[in-house]
C-alpha atoms as a PDB file:
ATOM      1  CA  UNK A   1       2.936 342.166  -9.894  1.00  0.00           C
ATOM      2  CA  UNK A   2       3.929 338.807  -9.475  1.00  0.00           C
ATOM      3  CA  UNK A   3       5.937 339.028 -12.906  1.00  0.00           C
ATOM      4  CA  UNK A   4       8.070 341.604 -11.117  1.00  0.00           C
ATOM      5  CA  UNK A   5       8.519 339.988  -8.235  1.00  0.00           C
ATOM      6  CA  UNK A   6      10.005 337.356 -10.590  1.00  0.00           C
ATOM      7  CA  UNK A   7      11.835 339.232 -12.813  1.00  0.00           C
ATOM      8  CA  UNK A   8      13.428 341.186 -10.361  1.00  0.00           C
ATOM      9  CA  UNK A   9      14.989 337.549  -8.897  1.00  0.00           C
ATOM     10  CA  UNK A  10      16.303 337.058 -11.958  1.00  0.00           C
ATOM     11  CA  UNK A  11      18.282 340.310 -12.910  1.00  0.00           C
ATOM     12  CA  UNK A  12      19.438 340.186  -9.256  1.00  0.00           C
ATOM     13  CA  UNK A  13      20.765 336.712 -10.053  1.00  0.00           C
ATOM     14  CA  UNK A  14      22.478 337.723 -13.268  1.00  0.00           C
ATOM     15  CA  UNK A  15      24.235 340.892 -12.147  1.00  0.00           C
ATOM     16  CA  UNK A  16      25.540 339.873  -8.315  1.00  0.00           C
ATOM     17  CA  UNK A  17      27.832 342.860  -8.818  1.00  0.00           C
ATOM     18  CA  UNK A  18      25.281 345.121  -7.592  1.00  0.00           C
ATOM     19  CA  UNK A  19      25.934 343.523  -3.819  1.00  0.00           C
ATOM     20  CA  UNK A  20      30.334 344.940  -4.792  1.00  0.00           C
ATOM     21  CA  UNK A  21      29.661 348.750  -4.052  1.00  0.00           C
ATOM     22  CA  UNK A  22      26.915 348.098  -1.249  1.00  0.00           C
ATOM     23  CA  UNK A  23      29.381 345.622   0.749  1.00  0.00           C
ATOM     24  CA  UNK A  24      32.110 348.516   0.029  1.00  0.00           C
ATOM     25  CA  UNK A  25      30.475 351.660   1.474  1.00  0.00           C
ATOM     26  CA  UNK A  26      29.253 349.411   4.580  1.00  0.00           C
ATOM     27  CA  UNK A  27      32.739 348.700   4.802  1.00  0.00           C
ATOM     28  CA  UNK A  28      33.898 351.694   4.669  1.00  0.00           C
ATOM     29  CA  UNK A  29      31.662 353.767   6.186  1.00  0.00           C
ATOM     30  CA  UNK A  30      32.219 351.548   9.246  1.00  0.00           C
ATOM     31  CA  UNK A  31      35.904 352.386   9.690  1.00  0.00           C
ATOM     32  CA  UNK A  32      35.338 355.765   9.166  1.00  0.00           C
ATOM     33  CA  UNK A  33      33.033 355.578  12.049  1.00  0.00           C
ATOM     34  CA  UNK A  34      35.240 353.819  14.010  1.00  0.00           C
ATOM     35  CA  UNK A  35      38.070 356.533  13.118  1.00  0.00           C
ATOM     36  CA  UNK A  36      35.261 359.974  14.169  1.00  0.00           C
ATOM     37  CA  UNK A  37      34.555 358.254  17.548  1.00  0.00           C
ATOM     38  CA  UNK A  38      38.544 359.498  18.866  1.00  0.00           C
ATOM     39  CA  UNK A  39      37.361 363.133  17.115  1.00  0.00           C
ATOM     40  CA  UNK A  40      37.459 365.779  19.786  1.00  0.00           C
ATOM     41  CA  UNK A  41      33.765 366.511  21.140  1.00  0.00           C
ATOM     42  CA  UNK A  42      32.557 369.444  20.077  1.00  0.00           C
ATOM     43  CA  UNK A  43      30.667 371.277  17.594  1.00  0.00           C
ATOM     44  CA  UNK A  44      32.584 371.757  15.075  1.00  0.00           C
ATOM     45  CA  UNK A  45      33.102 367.894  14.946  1.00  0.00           C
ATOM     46  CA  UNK A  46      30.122 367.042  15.081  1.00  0.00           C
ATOM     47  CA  UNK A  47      29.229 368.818  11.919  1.00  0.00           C
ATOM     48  CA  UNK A  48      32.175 367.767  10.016  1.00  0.00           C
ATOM     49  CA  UNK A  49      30.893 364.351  11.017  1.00  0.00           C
ATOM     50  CA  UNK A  50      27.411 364.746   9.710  1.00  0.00           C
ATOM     51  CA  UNK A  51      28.334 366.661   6.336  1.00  0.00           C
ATOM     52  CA  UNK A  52      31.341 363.726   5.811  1.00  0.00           C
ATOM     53  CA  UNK A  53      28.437 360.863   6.015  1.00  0.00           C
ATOM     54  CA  UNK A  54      26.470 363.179   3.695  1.00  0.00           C
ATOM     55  CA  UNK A  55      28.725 363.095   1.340  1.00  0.00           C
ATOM     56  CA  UNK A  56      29.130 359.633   1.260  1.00  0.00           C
ATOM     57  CA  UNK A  57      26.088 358.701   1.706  1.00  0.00           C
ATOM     58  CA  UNK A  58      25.445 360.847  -1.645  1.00  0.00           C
ATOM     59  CA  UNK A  59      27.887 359.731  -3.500  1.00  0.00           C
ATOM     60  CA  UNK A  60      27.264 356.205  -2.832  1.00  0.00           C
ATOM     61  CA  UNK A  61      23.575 356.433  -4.014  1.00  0.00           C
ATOM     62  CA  UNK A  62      24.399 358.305  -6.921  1.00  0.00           C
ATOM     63  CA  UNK A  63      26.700 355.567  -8.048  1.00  0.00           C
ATOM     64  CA  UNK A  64      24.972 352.603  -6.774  1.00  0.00           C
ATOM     65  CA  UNK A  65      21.454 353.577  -8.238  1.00  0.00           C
ATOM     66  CA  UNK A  66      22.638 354.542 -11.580  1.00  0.00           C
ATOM     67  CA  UNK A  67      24.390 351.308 -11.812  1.00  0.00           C
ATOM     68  CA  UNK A  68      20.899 349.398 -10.872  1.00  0.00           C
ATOM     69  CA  UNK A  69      19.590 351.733 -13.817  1.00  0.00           C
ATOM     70  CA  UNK A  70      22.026 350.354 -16.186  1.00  0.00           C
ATOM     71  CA  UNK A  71      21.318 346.873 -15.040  1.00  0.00           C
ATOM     72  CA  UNK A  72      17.376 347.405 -16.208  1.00  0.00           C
ATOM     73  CA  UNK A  73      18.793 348.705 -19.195  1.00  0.00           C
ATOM     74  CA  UNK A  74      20.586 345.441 -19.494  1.00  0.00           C
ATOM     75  CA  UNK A  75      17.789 343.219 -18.962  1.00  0.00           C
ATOM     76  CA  UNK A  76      16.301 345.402 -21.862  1.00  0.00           C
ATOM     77  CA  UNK A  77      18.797 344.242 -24.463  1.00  0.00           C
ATOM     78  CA  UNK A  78      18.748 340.710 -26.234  1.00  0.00           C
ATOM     79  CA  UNK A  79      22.343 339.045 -26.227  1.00  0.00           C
ATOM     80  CA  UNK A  80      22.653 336.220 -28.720  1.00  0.00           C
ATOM     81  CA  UNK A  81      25.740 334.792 -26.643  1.00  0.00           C
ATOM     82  CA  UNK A  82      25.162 334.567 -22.846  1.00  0.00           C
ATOM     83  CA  UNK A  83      29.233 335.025 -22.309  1.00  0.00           C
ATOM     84  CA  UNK A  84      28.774 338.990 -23.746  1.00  0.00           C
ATOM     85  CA  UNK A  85      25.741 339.297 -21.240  1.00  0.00           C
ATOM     86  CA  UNK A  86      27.748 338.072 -18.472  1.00  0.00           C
ATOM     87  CA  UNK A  87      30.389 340.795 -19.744  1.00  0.00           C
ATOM     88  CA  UNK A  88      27.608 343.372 -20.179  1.00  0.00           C
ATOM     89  CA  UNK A  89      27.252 342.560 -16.330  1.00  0.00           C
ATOM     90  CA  UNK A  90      30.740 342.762 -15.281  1.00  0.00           C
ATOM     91  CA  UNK A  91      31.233 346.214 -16.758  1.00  0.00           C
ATOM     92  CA  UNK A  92      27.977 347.812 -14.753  1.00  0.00           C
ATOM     93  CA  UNK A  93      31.144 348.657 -12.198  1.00  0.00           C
ATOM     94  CA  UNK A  94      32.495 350.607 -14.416  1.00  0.00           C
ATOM     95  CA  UNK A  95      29.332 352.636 -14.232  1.00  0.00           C
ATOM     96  CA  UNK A  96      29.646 354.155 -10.425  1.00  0.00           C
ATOM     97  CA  UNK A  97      31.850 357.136 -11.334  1.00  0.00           C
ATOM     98  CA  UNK A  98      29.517 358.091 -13.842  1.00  0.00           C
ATOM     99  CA  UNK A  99      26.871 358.179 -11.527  1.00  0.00           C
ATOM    100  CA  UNK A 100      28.509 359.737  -9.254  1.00  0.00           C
ATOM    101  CA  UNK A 101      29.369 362.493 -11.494  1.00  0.00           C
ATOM    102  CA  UNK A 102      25.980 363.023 -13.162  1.00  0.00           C
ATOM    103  CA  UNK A 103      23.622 362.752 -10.065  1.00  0.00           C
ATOM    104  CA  UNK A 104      25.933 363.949  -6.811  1.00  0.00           C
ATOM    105  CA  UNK A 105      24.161 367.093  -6.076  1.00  0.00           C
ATOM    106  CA  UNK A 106      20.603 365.916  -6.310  1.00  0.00           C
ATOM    107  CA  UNK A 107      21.425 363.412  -4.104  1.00  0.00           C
ATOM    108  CA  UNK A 108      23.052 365.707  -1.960  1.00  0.00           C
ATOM    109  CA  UNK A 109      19.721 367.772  -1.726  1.00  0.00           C
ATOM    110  CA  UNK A 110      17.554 364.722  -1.796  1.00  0.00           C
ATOM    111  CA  UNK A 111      19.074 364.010   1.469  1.00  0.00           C
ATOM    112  CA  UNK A 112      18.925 367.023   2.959  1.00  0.00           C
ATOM    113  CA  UNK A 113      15.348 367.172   2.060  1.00  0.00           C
ATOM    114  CA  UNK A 114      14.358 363.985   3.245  1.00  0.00           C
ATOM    115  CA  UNK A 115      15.811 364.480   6.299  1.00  0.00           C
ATOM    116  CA  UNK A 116      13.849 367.899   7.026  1.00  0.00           C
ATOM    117  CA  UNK A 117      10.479 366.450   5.823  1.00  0.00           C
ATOM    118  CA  UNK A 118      11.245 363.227   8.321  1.00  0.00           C
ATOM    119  CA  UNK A 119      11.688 366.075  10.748  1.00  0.00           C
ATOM    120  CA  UNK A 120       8.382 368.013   9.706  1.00  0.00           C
ATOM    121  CA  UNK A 121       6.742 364.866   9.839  1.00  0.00           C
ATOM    122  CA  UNK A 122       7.980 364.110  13.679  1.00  0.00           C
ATOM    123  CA  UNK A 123       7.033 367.147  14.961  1.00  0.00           C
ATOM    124  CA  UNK A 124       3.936 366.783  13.327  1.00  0.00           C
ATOM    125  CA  UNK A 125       2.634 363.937  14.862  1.00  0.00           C
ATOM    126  CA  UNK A 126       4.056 364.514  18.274  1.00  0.00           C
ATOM    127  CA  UNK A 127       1.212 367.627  18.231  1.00  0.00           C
ATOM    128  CA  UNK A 128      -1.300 364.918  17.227  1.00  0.00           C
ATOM    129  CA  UNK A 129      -0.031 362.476  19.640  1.00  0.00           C
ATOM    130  CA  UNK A 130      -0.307 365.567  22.521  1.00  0.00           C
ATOM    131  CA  UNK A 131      -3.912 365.968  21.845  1.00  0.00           C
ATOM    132  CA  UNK A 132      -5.367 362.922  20.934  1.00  0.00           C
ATOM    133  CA  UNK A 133      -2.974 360.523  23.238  1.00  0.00           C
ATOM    134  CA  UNK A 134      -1.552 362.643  25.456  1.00  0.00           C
ATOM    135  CA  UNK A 135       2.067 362.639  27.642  1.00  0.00           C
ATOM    136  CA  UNK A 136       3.252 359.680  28.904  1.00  0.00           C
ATOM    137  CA  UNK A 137       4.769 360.903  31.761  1.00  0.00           C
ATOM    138  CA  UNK A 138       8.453 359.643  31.249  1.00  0.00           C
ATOM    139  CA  UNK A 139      10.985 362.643  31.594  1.00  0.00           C
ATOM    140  CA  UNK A 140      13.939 363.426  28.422  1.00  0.00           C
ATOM    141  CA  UNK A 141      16.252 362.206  31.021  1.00  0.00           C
ATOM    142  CA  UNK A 142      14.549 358.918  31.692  1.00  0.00           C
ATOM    143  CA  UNK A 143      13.804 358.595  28.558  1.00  0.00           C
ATOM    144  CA  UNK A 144      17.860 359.128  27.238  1.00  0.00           C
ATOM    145  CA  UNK A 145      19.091 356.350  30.228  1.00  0.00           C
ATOM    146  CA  UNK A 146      16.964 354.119  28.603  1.00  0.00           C
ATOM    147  CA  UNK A 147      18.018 353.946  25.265  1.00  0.00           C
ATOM    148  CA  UNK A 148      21.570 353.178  27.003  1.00  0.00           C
ATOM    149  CA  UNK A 149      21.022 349.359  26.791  1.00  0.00           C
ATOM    150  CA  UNK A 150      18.245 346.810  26.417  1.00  0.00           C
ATOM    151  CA  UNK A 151      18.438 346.556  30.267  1.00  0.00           C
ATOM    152  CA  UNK A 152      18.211 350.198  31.363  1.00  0.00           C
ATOM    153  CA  UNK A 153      14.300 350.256  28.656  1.00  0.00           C
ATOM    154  CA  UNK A 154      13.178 347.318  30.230  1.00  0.00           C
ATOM    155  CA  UNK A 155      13.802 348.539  33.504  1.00  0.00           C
ATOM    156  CA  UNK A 156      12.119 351.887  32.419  1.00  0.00           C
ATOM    157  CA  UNK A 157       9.248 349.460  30.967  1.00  0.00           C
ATOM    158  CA  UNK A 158       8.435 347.329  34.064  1.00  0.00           C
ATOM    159  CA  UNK A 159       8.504 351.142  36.578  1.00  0.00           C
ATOM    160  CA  UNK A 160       5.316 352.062  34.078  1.00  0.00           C
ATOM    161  CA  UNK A 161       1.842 351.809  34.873  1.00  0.00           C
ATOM    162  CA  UNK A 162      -0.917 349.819  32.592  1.00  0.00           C
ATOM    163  CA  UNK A 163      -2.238 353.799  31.917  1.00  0.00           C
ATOM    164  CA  UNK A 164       1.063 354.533  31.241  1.00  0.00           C
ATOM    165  CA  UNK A 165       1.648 351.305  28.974  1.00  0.00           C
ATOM    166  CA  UNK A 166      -1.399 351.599  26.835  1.00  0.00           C
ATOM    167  CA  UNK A 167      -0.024 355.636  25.925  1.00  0.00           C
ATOM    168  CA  UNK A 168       3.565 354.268  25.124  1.00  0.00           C
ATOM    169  CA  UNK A 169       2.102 351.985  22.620  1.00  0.00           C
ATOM    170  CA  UNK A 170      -0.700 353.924  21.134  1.00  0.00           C
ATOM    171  CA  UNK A 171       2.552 356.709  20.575  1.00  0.00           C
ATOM    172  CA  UNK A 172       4.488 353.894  19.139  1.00  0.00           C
ATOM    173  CA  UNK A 173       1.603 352.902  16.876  1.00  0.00           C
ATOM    174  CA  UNK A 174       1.310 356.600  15.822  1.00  0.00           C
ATOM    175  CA  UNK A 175       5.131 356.710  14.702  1.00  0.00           C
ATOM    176  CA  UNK A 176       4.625 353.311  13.052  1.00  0.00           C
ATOM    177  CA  UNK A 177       2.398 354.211  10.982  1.00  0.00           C
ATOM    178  CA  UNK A 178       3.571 358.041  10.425  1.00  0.00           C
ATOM    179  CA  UNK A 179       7.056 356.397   9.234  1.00  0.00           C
ATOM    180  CA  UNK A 180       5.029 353.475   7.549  1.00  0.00           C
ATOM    181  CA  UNK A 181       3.402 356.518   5.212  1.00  0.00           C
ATOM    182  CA  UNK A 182       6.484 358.715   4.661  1.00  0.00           C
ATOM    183  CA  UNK A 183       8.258 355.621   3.358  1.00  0.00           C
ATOM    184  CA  UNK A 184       5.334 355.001   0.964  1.00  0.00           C
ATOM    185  CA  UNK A 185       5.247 358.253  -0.372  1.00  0.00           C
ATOM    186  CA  UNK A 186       9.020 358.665  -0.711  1.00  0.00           C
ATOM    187  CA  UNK A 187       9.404 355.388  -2.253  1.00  0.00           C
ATOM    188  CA  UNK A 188      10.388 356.337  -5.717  1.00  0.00           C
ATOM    189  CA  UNK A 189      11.911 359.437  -4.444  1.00  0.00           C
ATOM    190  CA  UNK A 190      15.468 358.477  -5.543  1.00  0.00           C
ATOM    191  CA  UNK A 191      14.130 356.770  -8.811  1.00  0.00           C
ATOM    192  CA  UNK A 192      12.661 359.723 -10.503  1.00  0.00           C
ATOM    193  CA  UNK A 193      15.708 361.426  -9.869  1.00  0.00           C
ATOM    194  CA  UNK A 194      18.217 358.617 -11.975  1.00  0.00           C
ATOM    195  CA  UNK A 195      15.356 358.218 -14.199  1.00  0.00           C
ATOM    196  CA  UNK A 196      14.104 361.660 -15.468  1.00  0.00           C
ATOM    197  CA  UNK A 197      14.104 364.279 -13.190  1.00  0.00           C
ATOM    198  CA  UNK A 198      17.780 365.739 -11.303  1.00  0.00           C
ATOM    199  CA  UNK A 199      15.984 368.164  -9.613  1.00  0.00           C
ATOM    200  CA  UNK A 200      14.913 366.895  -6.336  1.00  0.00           C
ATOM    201  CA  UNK A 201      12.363 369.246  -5.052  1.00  0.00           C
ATOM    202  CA  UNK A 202      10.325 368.323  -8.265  1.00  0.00           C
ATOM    203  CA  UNK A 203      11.404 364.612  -8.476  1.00  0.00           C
ATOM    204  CA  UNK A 204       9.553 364.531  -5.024  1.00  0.00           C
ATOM    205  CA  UNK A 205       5.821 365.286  -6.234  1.00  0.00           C
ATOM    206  CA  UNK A 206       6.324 363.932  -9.416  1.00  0.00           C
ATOM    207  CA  UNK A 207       7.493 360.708  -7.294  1.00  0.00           C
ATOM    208  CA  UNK A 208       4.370 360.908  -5.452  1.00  0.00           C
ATOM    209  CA  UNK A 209       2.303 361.494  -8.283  1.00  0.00           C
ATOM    210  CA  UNK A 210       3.633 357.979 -10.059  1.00  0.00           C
ATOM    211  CA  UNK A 211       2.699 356.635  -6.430  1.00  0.00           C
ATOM    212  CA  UNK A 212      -0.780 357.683  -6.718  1.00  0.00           C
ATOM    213  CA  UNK A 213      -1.732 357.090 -10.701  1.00  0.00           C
ATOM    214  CA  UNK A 214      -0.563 353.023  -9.891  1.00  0.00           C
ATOM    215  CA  UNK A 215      -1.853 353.081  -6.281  1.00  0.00           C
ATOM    216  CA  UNK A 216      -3.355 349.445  -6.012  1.00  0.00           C
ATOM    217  CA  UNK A 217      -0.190 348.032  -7.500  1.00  0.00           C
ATOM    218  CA  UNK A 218       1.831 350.233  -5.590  1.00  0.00           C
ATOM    219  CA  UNK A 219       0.283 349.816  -2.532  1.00  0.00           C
ATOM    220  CA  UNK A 220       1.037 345.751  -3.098  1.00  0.00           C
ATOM    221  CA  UNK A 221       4.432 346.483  -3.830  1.00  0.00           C
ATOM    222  CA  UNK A 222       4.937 348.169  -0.953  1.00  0.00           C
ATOM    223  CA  UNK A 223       3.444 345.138   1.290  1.00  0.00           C
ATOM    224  CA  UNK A 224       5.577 342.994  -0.085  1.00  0.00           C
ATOM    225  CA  UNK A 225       8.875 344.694   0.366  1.00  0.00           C
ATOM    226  CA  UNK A 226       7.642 345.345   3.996  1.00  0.00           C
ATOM    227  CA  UNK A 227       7.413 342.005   4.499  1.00  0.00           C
ATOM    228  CA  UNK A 228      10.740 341.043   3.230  1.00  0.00           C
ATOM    229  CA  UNK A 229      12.180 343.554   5.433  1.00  0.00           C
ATOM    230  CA  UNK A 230      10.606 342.281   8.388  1.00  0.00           C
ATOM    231  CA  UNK A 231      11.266 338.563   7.728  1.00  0.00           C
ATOM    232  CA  UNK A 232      15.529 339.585   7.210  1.00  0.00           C
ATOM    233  CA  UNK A 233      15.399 341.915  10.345  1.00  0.00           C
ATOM    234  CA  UNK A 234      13.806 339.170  12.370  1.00  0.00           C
ATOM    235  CA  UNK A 235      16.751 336.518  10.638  1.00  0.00           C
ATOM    236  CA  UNK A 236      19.050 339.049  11.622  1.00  0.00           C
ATOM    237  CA  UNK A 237      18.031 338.753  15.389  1.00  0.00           C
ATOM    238  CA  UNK A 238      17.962 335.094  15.954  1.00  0.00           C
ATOM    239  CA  UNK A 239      21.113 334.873  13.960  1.00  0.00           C
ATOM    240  CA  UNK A 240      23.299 336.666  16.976  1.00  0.00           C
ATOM    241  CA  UNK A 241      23.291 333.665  18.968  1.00  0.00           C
ATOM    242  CA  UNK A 242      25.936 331.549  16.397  1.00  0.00           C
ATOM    243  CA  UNK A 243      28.752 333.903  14.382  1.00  0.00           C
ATOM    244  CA  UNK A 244      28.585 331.436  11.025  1.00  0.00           C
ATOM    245  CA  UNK A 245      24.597 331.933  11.265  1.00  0.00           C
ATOM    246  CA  UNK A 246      24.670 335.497  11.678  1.00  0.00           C
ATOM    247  CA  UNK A 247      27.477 335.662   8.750  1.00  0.00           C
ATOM    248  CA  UNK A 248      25.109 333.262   6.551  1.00  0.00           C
ATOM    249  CA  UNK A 249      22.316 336.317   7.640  1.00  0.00           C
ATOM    250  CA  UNK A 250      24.716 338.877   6.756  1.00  0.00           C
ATOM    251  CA  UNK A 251      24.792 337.670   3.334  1.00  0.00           C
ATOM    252  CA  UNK A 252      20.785 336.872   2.881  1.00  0.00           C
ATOM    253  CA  UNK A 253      21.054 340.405   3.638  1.00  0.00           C
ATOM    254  CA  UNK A 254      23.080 341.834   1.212  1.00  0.00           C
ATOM    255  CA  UNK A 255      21.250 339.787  -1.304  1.00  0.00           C
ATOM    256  CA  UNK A 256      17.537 341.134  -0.264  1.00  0.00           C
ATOM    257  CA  UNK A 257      18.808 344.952  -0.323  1.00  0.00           C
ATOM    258  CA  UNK A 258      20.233 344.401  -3.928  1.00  0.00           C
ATOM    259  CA  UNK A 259      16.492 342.652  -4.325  1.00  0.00           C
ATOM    260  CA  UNK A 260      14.535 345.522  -3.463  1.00  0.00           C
ATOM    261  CA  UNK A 261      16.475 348.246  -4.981  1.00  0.00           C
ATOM    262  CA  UNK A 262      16.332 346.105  -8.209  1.00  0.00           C
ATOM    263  CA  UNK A 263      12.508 345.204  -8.106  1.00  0.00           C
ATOM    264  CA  UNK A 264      11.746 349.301  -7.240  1.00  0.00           C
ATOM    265  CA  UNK A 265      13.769 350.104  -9.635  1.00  0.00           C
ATOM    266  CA  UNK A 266      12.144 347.688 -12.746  1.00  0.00           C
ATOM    267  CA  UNK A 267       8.723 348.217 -11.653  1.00  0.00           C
ATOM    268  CA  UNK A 268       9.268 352.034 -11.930  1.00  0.00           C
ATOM    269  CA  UNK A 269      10.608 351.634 -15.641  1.00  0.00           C
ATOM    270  CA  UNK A 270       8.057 348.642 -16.861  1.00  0.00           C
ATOM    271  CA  UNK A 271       5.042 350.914 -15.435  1.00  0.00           C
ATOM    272  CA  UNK A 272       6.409 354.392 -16.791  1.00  0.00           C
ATOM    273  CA  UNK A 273       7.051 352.755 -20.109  1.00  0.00           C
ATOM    274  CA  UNK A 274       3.455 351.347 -20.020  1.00  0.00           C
ATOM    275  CA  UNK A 275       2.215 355.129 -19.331  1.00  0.00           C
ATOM    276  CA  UNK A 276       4.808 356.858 -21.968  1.00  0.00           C
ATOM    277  CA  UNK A 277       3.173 353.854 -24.825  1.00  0.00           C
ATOM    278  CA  UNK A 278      -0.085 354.503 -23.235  1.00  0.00           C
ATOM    279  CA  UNK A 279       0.055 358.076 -24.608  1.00  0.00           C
ATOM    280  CA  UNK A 280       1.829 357.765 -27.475  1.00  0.00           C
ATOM    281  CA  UNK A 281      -0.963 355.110 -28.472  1.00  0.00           C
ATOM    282  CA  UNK A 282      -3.355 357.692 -27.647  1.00  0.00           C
ATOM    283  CA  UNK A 283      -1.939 360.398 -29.473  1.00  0.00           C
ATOM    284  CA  UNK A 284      -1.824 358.043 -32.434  1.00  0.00           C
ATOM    285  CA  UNK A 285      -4.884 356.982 -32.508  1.00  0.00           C
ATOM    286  CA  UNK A 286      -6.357 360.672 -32.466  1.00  0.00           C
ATOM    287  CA  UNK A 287      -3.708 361.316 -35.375  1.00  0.00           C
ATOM    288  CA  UNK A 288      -5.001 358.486 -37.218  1.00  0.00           C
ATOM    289  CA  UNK A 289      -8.776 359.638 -36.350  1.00  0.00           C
ATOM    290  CA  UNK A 290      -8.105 362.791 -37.683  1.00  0.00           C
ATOM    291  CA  UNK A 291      -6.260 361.503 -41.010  1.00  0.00           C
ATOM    292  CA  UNK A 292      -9.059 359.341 -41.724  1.00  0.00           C
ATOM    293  CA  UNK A 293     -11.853 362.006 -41.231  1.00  0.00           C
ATOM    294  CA  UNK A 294      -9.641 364.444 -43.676  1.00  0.00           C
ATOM    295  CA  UNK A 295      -9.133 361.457 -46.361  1.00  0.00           C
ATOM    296  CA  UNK A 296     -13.745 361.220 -45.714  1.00  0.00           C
ATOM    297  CA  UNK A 297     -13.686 364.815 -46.269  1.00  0.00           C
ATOM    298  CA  UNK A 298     -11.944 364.497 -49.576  1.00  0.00           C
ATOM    299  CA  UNK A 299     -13.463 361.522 -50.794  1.00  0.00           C
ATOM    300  CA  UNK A 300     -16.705 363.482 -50.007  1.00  0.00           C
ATOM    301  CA  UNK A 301     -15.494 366.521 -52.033  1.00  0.00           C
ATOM    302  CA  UNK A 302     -14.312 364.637 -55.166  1.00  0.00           C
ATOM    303  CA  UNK A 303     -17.479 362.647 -55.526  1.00  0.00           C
ATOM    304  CA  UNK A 304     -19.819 365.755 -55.248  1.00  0.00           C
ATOM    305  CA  UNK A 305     -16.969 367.504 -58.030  1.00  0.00           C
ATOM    306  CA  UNK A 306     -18.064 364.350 -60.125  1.00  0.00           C
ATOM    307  CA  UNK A 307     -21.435 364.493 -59.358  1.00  0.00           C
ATOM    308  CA  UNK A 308     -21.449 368.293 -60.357  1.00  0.00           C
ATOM    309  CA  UNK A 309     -19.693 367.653 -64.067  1.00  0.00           C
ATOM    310  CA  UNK A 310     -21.761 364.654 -64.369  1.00  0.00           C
ATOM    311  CA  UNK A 311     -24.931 366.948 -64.149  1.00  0.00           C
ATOM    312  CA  UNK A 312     -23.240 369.988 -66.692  1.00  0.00           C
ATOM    313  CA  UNK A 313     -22.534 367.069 -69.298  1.00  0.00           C
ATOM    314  CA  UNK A 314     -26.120 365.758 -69.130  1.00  0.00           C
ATOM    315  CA  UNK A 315     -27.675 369.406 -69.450  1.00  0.00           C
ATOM    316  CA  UNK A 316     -25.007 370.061 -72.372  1.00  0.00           C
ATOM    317  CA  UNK A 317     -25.957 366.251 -74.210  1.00  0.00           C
ATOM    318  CA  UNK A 318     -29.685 367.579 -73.990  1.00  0.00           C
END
C-alpha cells in the first residue's frame, strides 16, 4: 500500500491541474448560493434549488473524475522528453467536457441514489438507536435552536443531565460509525462508474464487491484517507484565528482532495489490473495445460502407430 500512497504524491505533483476545475465549481457553486438565498421561499424554489446543485454537482464529477482517469492513464505512458509529459498534463483540461458528456446521467443517478441509501441508512439506525439506546429527551424544536450557533448547542449541552449525556453520545457514536461504514462501502462507488460500468445501480454492488475481494488492503486504505481527513479538518479549525493561515489551509486543502481522489482512483486501476492479469494468467495456463496434454496424447498415439508397424515388419521378416 505504501507504493500507492507514494505514487499517488507523485502524479498529484505532476498534474496540479486537477486542483483548476475543483477550485472552479467551489467557486462557483458559492455565488450561486449566494445568488438562491434572495429566491422567494417556497416550494417551488426550493426544488429548483436542489435539482440546480444536482446538476452541478453531476456535471462537475463527471468531468473532474474522468479527468483524474486520464491522469492514471498518463502515469501509464512512458515519455522520452519530460516537456511532452508536462504537455500531456496540461491538456487533461481539455478532458472535462468529455466527461461531462459521456458520464452526466450516471452521475446524475449516482447521486440520487446515494442520497436515498444515506437516507435508508438514517432511518435505519435511528430504529436501532430507539431500542437499544433509547430517546434522549431533547424536543425537534430544541433540537433545531441549537444548531442555530455554537452558543445556542452548548447552551442545549450544559441544560442536559449525565443520563442524558451518556445517550447523546452513545447516538453520536452510532451515526459515527453508521456514516463511517456507508463511506466504506461506497468508496469506489463513483470509480466503477468512469472505469467500467455507467450504470449506477450495478456499479454500486460491483463497487462493493471490489471492496470486499481486497478487504485488508482496502480496509488500510480507508484508515489512511480517514486520517488525512481528520488531520486537514482539524488544520482547518485552528487556522480561523489568522486569514493568511487559514488561506495557507485553504490551499493544503485543495491539494489533499486532489490527493485522495488521485490515490482512490490508482489503487482501483493497479488492483483491477492485477485481477484482469490474474485471470488471464489463469486462463493461460489452463490453455497451455490443455495444449500440452493434447501434444502427450499425440506423441502417445504416434509411438504406439510405430510400435504397431514395427511388430507387422518383424512378423513379415520371419
Amino acid at each position: 500500500m505504501i507504493k500507492y500512497f507514494a505514487r499517488a504524491f507523485k502524479i498529484t505533483n505532476e498534474n496540479i491541474i486537477l486542483t483548476t476545475p475543483l477550485v472552479l465549481f467551489l467557486f462557483l457553486l458559492s455565488l450561486y448560493m449566494g445568488v438562491a438565498q434572495n429566491a422567494p421561499e417556497n416550494l417551488a424554489s426550493a426544488i429548483l434549488l436542489l435539482i440546480t446543485i444536482l446538476f452541478m454537482v453531476s456535471a462537475f464529477f463527471a468531468g473532474w473524475f474522468y479527468m483524474v482517469k486520464k491522469a492514471i492513464d498518463l502515469d501509464n505512458q512512458e515519455f522520452i522528453i519530460e516537456e511532452d509529459k508536462a504537455k500531456a498534463s496540461f491538456h487533461l483540461i481539455k478532458e472535462v467536457p468529455v466527461g461531462i458528456g459521456e458520464y452526466f446521467f450516471s452521475l446524475v443517478g449516482a447521486l440520487i441514489l446515494y442520497a436515498t441509501f444515506f437516507i435508508l441508512l438514517i432511518l435505519i439506525g435511528y430504529q436501532i438507536g430507539i431500542h437499544l439506546i433509547g430517546k434522549v429527551g431533547v424536543s425537534l424544536e430544541q433540537l433545531r435552536d441549537a444548531l442555530a450557533s455554537p452558543a445556542t448547542m452548548k447552551a442545549l449541552v450544559t441544560s442536559l443531565s449525565s443520563e442524558q449525556l451518556k445517550k447523546l453520545n452513545t447516538w453520536n457514536f452510532l451515526f459515527l460509525i453508521g456514516s463511517a461504514i456507508y463511506s466504506f462501502l461506497t468508496m469506489f462507488w463513483a470509480v466503477e462508474i468512469v472505469n467500467r460500468t455507467k450504470n449506477p445501480f450495478v456499479a454500486f454492488f460491483k463497487s462493493i464487491k471490489f471492496a470486499f475481494s481486497n478487504f485488508l488492503s482496502t480496509l488500510i486504505l480507508f484508515t489512511y484517507i480517514s486520517v488525512i481527513n481528520f488531520t486537514v479538518s482539524l488544520l482547518n479549525a485552528i487556522s480561523m484565528i489568522h486569514p493568511i493561515v487559514y488561506f495557507i489551509s485553504m490551499l493544503v486543502y485543495f491539494y489533499f482532495v486532489v490527493y485522495v481522489v488521485v490515490l482512490v482512483f490508482l489503487y482501483y486501476d493497479r488492483e483491477n489490473n492485477k485481477q484482469i492479469t490474474e485471470i488471464e494468467g489463469g486462463g493461460a495456463e489452463g490453455t497451455n495445460t490443455e495444449s500440452e496434454c493434447a501434444e502427450s496424447d499425440s506423441d502417445s498415439g504416434t509411438d504406439s502407430v510405430g510400435e504397431e508397424q514395427s511388430g507387422d515388419s518383424t512378423g513379415e521378416d520371419e
